[in-house]
Structure formats: structure tokens, C-alpha cells
C-alpha atoms as a PDB file:
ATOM      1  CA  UNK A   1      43.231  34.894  74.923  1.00  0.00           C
ATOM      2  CA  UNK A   2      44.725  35.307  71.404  1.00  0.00           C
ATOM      3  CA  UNK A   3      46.667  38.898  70.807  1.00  0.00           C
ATOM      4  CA  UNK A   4      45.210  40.982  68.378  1.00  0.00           C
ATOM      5  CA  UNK A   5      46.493  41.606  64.936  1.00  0.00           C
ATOM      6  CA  UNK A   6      45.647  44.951  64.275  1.00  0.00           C
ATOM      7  CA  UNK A   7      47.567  48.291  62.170  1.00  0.00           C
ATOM      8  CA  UNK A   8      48.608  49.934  65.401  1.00  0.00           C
ATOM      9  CA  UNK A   9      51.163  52.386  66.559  1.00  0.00           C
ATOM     10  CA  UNK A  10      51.957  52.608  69.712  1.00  0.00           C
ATOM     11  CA  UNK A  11      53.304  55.767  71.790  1.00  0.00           C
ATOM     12  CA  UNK A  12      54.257  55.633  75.285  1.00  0.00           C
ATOM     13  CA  UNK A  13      53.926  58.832  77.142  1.00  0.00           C
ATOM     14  CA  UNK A  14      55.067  60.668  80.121  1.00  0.00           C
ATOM     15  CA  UNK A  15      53.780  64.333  78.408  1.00  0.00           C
ATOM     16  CA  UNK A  16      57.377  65.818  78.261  1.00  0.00           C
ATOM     17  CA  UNK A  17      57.952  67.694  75.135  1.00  0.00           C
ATOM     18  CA  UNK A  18      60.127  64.826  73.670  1.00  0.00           C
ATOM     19  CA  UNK A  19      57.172  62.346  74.373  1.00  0.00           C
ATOM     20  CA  UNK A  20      55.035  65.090  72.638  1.00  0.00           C
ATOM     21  CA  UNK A  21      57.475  65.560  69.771  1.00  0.00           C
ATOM     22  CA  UNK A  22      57.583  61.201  69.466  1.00  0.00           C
ATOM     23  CA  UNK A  23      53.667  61.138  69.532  1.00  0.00           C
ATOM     24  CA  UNK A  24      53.080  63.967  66.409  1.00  0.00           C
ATOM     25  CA  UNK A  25      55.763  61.883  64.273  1.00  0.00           C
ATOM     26  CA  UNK A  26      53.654  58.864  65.213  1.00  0.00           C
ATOM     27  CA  UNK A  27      50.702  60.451  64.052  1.00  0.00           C
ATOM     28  CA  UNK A  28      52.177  61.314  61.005  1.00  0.00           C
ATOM     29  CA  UNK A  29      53.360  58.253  59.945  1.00  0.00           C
ATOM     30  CA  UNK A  30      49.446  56.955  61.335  1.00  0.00           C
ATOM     31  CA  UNK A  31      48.232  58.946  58.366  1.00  0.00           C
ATOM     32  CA  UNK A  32      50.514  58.213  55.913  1.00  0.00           C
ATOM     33  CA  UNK A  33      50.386  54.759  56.397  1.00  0.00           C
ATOM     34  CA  UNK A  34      46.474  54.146  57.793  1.00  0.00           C
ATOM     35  CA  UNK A  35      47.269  52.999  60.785  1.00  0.00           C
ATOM     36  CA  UNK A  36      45.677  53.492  64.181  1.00  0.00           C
ATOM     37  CA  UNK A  37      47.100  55.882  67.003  1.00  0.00           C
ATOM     38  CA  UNK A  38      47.598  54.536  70.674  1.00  0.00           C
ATOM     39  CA  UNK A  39      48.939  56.748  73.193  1.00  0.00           C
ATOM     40  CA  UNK A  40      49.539  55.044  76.536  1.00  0.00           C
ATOM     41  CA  UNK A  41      50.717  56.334  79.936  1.00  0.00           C
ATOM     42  CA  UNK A  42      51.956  53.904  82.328  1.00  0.00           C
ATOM     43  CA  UNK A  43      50.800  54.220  86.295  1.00  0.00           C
ATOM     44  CA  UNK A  44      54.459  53.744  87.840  1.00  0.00           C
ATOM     45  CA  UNK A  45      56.225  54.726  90.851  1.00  0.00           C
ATOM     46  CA  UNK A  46      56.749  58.583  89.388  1.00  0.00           C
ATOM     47  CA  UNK A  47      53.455  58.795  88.128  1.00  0.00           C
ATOM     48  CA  UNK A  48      52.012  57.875  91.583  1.00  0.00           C
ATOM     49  CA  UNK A  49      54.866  60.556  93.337  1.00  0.00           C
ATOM     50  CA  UNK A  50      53.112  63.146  90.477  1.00  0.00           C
ATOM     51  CA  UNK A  51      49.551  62.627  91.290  1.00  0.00           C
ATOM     52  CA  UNK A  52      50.604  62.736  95.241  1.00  0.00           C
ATOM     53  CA  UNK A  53      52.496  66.205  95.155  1.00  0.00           C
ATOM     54  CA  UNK A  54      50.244  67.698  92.896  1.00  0.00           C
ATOM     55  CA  UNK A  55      46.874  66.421  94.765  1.00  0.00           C
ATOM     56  CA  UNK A  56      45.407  64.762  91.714  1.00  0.00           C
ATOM     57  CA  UNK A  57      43.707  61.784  90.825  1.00  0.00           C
ATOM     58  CA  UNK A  58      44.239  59.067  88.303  1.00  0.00           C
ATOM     59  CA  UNK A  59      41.092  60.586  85.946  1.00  0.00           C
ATOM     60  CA  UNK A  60      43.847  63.302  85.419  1.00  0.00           C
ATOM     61  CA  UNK A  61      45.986  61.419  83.250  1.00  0.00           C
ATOM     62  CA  UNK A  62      43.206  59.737  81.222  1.00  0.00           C
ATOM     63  CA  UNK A  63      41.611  63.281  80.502  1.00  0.00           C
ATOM     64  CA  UNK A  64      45.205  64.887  79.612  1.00  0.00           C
ATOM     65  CA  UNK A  65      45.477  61.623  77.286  1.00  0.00           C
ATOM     66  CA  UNK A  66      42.244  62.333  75.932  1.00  0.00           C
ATOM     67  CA  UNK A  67      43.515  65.857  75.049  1.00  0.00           C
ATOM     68  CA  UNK A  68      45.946  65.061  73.524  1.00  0.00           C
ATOM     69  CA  UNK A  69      44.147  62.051  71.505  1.00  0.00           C
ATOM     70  CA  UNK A  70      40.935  64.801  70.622  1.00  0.00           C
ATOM     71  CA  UNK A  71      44.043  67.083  68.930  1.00  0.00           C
ATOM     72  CA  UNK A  72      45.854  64.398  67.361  1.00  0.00           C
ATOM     73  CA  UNK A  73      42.441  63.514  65.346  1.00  0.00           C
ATOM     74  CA  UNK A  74      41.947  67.418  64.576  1.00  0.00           C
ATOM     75  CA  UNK A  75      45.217  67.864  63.020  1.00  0.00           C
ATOM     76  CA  UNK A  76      45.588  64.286  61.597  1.00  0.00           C
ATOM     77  CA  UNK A  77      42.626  62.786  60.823  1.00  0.00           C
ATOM     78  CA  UNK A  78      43.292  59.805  62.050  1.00  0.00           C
ATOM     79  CA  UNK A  79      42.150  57.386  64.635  1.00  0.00           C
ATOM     80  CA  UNK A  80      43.723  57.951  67.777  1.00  0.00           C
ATOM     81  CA  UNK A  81      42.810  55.632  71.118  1.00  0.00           C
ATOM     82  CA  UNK A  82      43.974  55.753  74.716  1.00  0.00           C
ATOM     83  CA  UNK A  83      45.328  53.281  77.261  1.00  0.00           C
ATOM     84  CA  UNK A  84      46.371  53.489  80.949  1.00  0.00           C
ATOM     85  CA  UNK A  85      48.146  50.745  82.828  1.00  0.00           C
ATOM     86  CA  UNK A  86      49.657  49.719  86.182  1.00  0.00           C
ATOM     87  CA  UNK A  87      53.218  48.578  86.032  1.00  0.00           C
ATOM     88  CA  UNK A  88      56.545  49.491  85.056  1.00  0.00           C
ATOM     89  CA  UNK A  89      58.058  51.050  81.805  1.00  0.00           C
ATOM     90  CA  UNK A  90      60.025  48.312  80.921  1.00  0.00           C
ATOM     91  CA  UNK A  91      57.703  45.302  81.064  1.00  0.00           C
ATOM     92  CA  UNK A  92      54.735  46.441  80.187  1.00  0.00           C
ATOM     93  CA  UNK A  93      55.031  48.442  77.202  1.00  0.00           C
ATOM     94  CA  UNK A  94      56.017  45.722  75.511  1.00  0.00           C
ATOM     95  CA  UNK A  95      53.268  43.432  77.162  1.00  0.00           C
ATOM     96  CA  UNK A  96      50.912  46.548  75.728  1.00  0.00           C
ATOM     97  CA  UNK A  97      52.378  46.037  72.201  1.00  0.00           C
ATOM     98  CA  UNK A  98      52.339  42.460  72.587  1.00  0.00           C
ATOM     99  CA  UNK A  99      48.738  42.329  73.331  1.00  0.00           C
ATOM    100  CA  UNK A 100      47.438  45.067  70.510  1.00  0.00           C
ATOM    101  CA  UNK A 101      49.476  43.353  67.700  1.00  0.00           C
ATOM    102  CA  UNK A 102      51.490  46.935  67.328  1.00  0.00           C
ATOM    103  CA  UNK A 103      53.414  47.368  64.139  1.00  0.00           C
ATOM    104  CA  UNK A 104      55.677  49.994  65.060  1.00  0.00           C
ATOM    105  CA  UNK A 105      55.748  51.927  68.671  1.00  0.00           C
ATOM    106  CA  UNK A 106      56.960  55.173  68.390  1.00  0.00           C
ATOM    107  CA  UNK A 107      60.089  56.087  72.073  1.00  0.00           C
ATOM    108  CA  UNK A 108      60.608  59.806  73.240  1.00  0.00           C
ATOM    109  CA  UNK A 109      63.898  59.837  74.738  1.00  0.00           C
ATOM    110  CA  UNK A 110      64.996  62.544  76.888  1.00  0.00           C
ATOM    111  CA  UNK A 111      66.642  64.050  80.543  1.00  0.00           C
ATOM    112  CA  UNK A 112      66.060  63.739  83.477  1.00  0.00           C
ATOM    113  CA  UNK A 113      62.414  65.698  82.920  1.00  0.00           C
ATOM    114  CA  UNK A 114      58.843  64.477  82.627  1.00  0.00           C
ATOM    115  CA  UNK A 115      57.618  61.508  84.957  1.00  0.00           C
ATOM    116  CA  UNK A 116      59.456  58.656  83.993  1.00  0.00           C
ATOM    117  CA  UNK A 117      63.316  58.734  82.961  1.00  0.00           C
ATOM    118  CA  UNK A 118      63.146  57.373  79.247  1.00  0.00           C
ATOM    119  CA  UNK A 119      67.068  58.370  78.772  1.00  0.00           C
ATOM    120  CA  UNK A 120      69.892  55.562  78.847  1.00  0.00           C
ATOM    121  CA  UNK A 121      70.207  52.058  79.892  1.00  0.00           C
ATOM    122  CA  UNK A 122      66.489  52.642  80.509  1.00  0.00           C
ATOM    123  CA  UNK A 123      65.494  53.517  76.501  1.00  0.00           C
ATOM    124  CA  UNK A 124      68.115  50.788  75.662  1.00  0.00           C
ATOM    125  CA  UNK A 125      65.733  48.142  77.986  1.00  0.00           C
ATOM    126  CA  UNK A 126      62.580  49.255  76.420  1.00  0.00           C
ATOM    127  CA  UNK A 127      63.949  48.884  72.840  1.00  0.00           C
ATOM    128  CA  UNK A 128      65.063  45.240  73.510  1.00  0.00           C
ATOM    129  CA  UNK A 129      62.103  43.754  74.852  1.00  0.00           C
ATOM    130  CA  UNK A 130      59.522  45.622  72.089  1.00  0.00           C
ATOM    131  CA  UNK A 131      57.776  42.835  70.041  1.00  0.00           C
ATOM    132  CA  UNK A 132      57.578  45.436  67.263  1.00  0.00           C
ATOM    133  CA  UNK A 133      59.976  47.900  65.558  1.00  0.00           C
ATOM    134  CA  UNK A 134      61.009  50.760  68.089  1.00  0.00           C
ATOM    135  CA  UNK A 135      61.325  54.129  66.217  1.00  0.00           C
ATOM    136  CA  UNK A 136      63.354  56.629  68.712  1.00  0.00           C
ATOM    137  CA  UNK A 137      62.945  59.971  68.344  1.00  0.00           C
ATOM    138  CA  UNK A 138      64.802  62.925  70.599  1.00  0.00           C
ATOM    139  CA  UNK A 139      63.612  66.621  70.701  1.00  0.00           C
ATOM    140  CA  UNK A 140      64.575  67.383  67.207  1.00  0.00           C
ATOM    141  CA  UNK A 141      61.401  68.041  64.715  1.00  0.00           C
ATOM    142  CA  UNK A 142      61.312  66.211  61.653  1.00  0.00           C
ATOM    143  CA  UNK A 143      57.626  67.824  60.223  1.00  0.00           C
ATOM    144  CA  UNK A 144      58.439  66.837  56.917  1.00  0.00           C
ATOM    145  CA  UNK A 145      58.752  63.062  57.682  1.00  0.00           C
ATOM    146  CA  UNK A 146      60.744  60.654  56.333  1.00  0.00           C
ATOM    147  CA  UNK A 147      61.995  60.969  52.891  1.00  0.00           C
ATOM    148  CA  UNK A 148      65.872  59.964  53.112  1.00  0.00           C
ATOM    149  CA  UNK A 149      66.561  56.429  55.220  1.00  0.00           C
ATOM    150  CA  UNK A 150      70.119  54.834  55.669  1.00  0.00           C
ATOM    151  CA  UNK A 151      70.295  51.334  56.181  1.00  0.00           C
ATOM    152  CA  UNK A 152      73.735  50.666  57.341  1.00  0.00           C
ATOM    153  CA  UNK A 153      74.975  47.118  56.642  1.00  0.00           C
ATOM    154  CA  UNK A 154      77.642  45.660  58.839  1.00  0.00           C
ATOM    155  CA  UNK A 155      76.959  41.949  58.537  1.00  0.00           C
ATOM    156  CA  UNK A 156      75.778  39.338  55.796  1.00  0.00           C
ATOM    157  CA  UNK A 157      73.776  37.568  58.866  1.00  0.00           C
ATOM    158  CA  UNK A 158      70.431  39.426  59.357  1.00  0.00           C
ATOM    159  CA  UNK A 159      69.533  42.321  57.224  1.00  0.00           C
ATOM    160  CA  UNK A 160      66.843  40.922  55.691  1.00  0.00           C
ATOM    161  CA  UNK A 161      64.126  42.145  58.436  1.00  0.00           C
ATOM    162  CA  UNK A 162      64.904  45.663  58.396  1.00  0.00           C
ATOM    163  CA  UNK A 163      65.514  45.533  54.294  1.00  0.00           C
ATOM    164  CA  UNK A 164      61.295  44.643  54.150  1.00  0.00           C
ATOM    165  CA  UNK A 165      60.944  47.506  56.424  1.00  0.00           C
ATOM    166  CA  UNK A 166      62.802  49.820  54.914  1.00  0.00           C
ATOM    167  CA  UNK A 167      61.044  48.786  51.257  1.00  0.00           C
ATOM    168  CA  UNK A 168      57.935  49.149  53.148  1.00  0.00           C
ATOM    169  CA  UNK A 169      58.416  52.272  54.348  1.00  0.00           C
ATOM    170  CA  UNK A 170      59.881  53.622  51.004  1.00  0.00           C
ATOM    171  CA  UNK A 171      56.700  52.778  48.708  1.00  0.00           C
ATOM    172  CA  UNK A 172      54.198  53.794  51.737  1.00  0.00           C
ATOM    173  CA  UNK A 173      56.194  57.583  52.421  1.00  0.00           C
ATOM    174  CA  UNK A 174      57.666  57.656  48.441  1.00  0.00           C
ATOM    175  CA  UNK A 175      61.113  57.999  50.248  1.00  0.00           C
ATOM    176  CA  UNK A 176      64.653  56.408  48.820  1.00  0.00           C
ATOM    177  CA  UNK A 177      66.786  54.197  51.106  1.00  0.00           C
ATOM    178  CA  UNK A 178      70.308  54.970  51.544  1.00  0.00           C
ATOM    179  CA  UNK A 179      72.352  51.757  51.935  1.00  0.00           C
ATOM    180  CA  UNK A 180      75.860  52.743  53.810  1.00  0.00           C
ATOM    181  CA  UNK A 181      78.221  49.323  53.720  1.00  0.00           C
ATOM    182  CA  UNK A 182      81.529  48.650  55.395  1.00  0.00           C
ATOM    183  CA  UNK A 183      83.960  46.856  53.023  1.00  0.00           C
ATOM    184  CA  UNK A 184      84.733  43.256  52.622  1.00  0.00           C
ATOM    185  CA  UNK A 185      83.929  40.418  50.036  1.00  0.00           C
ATOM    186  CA  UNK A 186      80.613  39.043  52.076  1.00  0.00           C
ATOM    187  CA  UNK A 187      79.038  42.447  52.924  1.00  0.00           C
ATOM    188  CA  UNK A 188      79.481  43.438  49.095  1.00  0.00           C
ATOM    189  CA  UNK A 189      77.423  39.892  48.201  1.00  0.00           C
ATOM    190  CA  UNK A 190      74.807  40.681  50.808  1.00  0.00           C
ATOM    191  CA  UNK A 191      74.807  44.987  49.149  1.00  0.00           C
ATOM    192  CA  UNK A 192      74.257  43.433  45.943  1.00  0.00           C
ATOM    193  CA  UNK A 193      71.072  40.842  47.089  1.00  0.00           C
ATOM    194  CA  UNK A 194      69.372  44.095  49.175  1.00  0.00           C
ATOM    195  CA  UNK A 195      70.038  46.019  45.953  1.00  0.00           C
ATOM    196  CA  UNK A 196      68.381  43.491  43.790  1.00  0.00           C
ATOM    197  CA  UNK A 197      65.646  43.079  45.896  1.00  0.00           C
ATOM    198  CA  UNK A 198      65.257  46.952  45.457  1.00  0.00           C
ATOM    199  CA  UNK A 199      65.137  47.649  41.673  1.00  0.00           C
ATOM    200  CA  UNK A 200      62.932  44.388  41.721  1.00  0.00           C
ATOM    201  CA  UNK A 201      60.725  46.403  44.383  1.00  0.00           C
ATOM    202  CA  UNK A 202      60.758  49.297  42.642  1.00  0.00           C
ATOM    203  CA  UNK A 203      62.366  51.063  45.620  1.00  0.00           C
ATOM    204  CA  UNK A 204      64.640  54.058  44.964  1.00  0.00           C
ATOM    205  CA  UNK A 205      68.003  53.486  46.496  1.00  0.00           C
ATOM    206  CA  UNK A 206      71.551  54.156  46.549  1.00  0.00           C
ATOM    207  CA  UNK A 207      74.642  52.528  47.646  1.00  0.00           C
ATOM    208  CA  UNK A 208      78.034  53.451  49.168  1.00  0.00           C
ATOM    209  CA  UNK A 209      80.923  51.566  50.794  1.00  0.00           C
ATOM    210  CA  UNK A 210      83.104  53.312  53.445  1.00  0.00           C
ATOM    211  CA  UNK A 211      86.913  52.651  52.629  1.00  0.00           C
ATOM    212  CA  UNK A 212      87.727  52.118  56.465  1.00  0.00           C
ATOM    213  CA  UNK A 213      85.408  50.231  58.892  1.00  0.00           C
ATOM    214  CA  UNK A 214      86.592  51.883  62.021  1.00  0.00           C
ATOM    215  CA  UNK A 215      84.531  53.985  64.468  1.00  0.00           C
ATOM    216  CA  UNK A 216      81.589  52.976  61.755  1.00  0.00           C
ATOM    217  CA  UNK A 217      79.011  54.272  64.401  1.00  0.00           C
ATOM    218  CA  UNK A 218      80.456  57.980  63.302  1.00  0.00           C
ATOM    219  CA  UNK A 219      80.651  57.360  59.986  1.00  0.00           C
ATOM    220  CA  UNK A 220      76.753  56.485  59.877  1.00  0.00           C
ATOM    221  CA  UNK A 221      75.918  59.457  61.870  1.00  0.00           C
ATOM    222  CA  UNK A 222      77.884  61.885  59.876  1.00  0.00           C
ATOM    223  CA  UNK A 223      76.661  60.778  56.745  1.00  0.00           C
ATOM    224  CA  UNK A 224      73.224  60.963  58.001  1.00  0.00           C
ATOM    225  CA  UNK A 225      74.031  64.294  58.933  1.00  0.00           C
ATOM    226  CA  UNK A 226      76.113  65.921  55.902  1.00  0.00           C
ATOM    227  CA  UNK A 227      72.964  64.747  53.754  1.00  0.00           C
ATOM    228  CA  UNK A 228      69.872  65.631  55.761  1.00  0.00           C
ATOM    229  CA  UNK A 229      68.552  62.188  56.066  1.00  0.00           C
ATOM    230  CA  UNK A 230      65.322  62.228  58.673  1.00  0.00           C
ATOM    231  CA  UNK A 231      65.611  58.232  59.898  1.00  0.00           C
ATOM    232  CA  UNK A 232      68.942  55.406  60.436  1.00  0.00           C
ATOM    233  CA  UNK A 233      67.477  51.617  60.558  1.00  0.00           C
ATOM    234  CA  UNK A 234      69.225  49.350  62.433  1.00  0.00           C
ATOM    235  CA  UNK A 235      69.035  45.985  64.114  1.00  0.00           C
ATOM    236  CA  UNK A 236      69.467  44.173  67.277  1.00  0.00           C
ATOM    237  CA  UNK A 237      71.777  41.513  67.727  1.00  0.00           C
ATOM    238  CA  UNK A 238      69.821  38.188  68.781  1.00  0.00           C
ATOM    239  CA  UNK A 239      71.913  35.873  71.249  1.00  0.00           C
ATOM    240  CA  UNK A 240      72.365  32.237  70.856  1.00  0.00           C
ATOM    241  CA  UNK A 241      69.002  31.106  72.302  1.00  0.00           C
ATOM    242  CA  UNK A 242      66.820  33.555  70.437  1.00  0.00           C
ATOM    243  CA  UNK A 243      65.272  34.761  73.900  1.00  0.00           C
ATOM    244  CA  UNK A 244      67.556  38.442  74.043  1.00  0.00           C
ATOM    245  CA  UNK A 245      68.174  41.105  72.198  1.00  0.00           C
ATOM    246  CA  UNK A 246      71.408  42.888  72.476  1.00  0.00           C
ATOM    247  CA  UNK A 247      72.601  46.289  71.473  1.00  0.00           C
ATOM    248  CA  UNK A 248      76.038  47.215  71.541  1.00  0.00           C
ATOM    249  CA  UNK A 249      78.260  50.398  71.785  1.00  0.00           C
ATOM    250  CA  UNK A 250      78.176  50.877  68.143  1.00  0.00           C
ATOM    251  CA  UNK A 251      73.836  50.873  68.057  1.00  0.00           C
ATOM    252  CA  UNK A 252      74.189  53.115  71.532  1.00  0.00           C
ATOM    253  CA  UNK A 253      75.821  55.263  70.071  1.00  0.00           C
ATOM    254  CA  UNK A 254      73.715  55.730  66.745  1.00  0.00           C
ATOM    255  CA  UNK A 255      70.216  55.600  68.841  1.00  0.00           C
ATOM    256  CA  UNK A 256      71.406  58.812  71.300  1.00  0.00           C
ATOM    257  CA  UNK A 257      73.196  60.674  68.310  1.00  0.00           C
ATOM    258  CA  UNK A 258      73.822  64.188  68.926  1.00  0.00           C
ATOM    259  CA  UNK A 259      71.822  65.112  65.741  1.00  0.00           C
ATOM    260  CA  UNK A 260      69.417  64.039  67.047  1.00  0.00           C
ATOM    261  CA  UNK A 261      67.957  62.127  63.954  1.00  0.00           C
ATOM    262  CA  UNK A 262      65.614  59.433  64.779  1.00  0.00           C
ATOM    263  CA  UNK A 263      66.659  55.635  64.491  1.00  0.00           C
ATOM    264  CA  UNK A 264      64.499  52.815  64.168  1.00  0.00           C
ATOM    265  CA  UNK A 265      65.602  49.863  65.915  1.00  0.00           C
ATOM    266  CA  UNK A 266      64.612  46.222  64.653  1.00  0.00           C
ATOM    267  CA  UNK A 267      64.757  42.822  66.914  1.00  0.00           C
ATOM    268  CA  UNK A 268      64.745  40.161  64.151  1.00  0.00           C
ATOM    269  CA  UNK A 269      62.648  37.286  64.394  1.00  0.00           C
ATOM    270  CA  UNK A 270      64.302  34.264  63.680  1.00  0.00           C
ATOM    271  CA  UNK A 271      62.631  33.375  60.116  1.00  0.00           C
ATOM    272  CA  UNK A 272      63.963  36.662  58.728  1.00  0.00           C
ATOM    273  CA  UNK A 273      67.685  36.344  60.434  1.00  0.00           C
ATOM    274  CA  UNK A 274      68.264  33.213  58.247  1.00  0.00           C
ATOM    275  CA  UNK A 275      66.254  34.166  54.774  1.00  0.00           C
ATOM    276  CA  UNK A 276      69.149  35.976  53.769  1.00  0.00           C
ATOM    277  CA  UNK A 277      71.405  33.192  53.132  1.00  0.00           C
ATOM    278  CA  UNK A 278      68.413  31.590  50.914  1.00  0.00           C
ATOM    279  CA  UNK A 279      67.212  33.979  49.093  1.00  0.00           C
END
């Protein structure tokens, strides 16, 4: 059967308060950008070790989804849908997204609380195998959404995916993108393409090179911090047969920053990883 191609976000959760701050951004950005809601609980090994020590049943979780759907549609006005499955977190979220066409899902990570441990290697696994754009989000609120993004560029090879995203999401929330460049003769020829692209766009942007490209990963996240911005883009690394995504220390590190500001993560297709050197 052919996977649908629909406007849908997609929010795993596991009801922690992380999961529940992830699933009122997602709602947010629903509104904003007309989308519809999916919230989706996944019937794993801790679910099942739940529902045993507290002597309930499966209809549990789909009327605690429900809940939380019915308040979502209060407060948002949007369209907000529910989904239960058997597996495992790391399989068959993305299967989920895969199948619904998602444009975006929306990844609490936390602690060792809730069900299911979505902290670590384990967020890292998720974000990887996502069909769509993974937007991470810790325990810090951000009610007023995203209106400052920084799109850090490290490499000429690439950008080009998370630069439509970023335009995207700039005309759709009226925010301004923030590009943050390491030095060097190739990343200043791919700066000034993105920022072409921009003012042709009619995006609202600004620039800035670092003068050192060591420990880069800090430099992002304290110049996200010092200026308030509420989202950092950035994008998997593909590996030579195009079947893997791969995140490094430096991405880790900017995904779990101690901020707490969320990050959207990007697996490129293929298409987009080359337009760059065409355009």
C-alpha cells in the first residue's frame, strides 16, 4: 500500500512532562502552520511493565491519549488524532512517520522518568532513522515559539535541505534565520549562495563568521544562548551508501545542550545534498 502524503506532525509520547512540554510546541507549530496533530504511544516492554504494576489495561493509554488530544483541540484549535502501536521506540516511530507522510515529528527528551528512556544513544537512534525532520525539545518552555533560528554552517556539502526548511519556517512563523559560519574560502561561497537565496526569498536573515573553528559545538550554543534564540537547525551526516545517518560529537552535543533550546535535526535526502553545488 502507498504511504500517505499528508500535513502531519507527529509526537511520540510516554506522558512525562518533557513528552508533554514536546507535544504543546507541536501543537503550536500545528496551528501556525495548518497542520494536523498525531500523538502516538508505543506498546513496548515498559509500557507493558506499567500496565502490569499498576493493574491496568491497554484502553488506559488510548483514553489518557484521548485526553490529552480533546485538550490539545480546546486550547489550539487544531486537529489532533491518536495512534497506538506494538513495537519498539526505535523502529517504529519512524515506520509510523513513514506510513502517515509526517512532515516534522516533534522528540521529548528526558531522564530516566516516564515509561520509555528517550535520553541518549536512545534519542540519538530515533533521530537517525526519522523519515522526516526531528525537532528535539527538553523541559525548557518556549510559549512564544520560534522567532530567532541559527543555522550553523560547517560544510559547503549539504546545507541546502535544512536552508528550505529554515526559509519555510521563517515566512510560515514571520521569524529571521541566524546563519553562524566557521571561516574558510568554501564555507564563505556556500554563506553567500544561502544568503542570496534569502533576500531572493524574502527571508529576514543575518550572518556571522566565528574567527576560530574550534570547539564550534560551544560556540553555536552560546550564541544561541547570549541572544535568546528559541530553535538551532542542523543536519545529519549521510554515509557513503546513502542508507545511514550519522551524528557526531559536535551534533550530540548541540541536541542535549544545557540550555536546553530545542534543535531540529535534518537527514538529507540525496537530491538536496548535491543541489548545492548546482544551484
Amino acid at each position: 500500500m502507498k504511504d500517505k502524503i499528508n500535513n502531519i506532525i507527529l509526537v511520540p509520547t510516554d506522558f512525562s512532562e518533557v513528552c508533554e512540554n514536546a507535544t504543546n510546541q507541536a501543537a503550536e507549530a500545528a496551528r501556525f502552520f495548518k497542520y494536523e496533530l498525531y500523538l502516538l504511544h508505543v506498546i513496548d516492554k515498559n509500557t507493558n511493565a506499567y500496565l502490569k504494576n499498576e493493574n491496568l489495561g491497554i484502553d488506559s493509554i488510548y483514553s489518557r491519549l484521548q485526553k490529552i488530544a480533546d485538550g490539545l483541540t480546546a486550547e489550539f484549535g487544531i486537529e489532533v488524532k491518536i495512534k497506538v502501536e506494538d513495537g519498539d521506540i526505535f523502529t517504529t516511530i519512524s515506520s509510523v512517520a513513514q506510513h502517515l507522510g509526517a512532515k516534522l515529528v516533534y522528540l521529548g527528551t528526558h531522564g530516566k522518568v516516564g515509561m520509555q528512556k528517550l535520553t541518549g544513544s536512545f534519542a540519538l537512534k530515533v533521530i537517525t532513522e526519522s523519515p522526516a525532520p526531528v525537532i528535539v525539545v527538553q523541559k525548557r518552555k518556549f510559549d512564544k515559539g520560534f522567532r530567532n533560528i541559527l543555522l550553523p554552517i560547517t560544510s559547503d556539502a549539504g546545507p541546502w535541505e535544512k536552508t528550505n526548511w529554515a526559509s519555510f519556517m521563517a515566512k510560515q512563523l514571520n521569524a529571521k534565520i541566524h546563519l553562524f559560519s566557521i571561516p574558510g574560502k568554501a564555507i564563505e561561497e556556500t554563506t553567500k549562495t544561502l544568503t542570496k537565496y534569502f533576500e531572493e526569498n524574502k527571508v529576514e536573515y543575518t550572518s556571522t563568521t566565528v574567527e576560530k573553528s574550534a570547539n564550534f559545538s560551544q560556540q553555536v550554543i552560546d550564541h544561541a544562548t547570549s541572544n535568546n534564540y528559541d530553535l538551532i537547525m542542523i543536519m545529519t551526516n549521510p554515509d557513503t551508501s546513502w542508507t545511514k545517518y550519522l551524528l557526531g560529537s559536535y551534533d550530540e552535543e548541540i541536541i542535549f545542550n544545557q540550555s536546553q533550546i530545542p534543535v531540529m535535526c535534518i537527514n538529507p535526502r540525496k537530491y538536496n545534498w548535491e543541489k548545492i553545488t548546482k544551484y
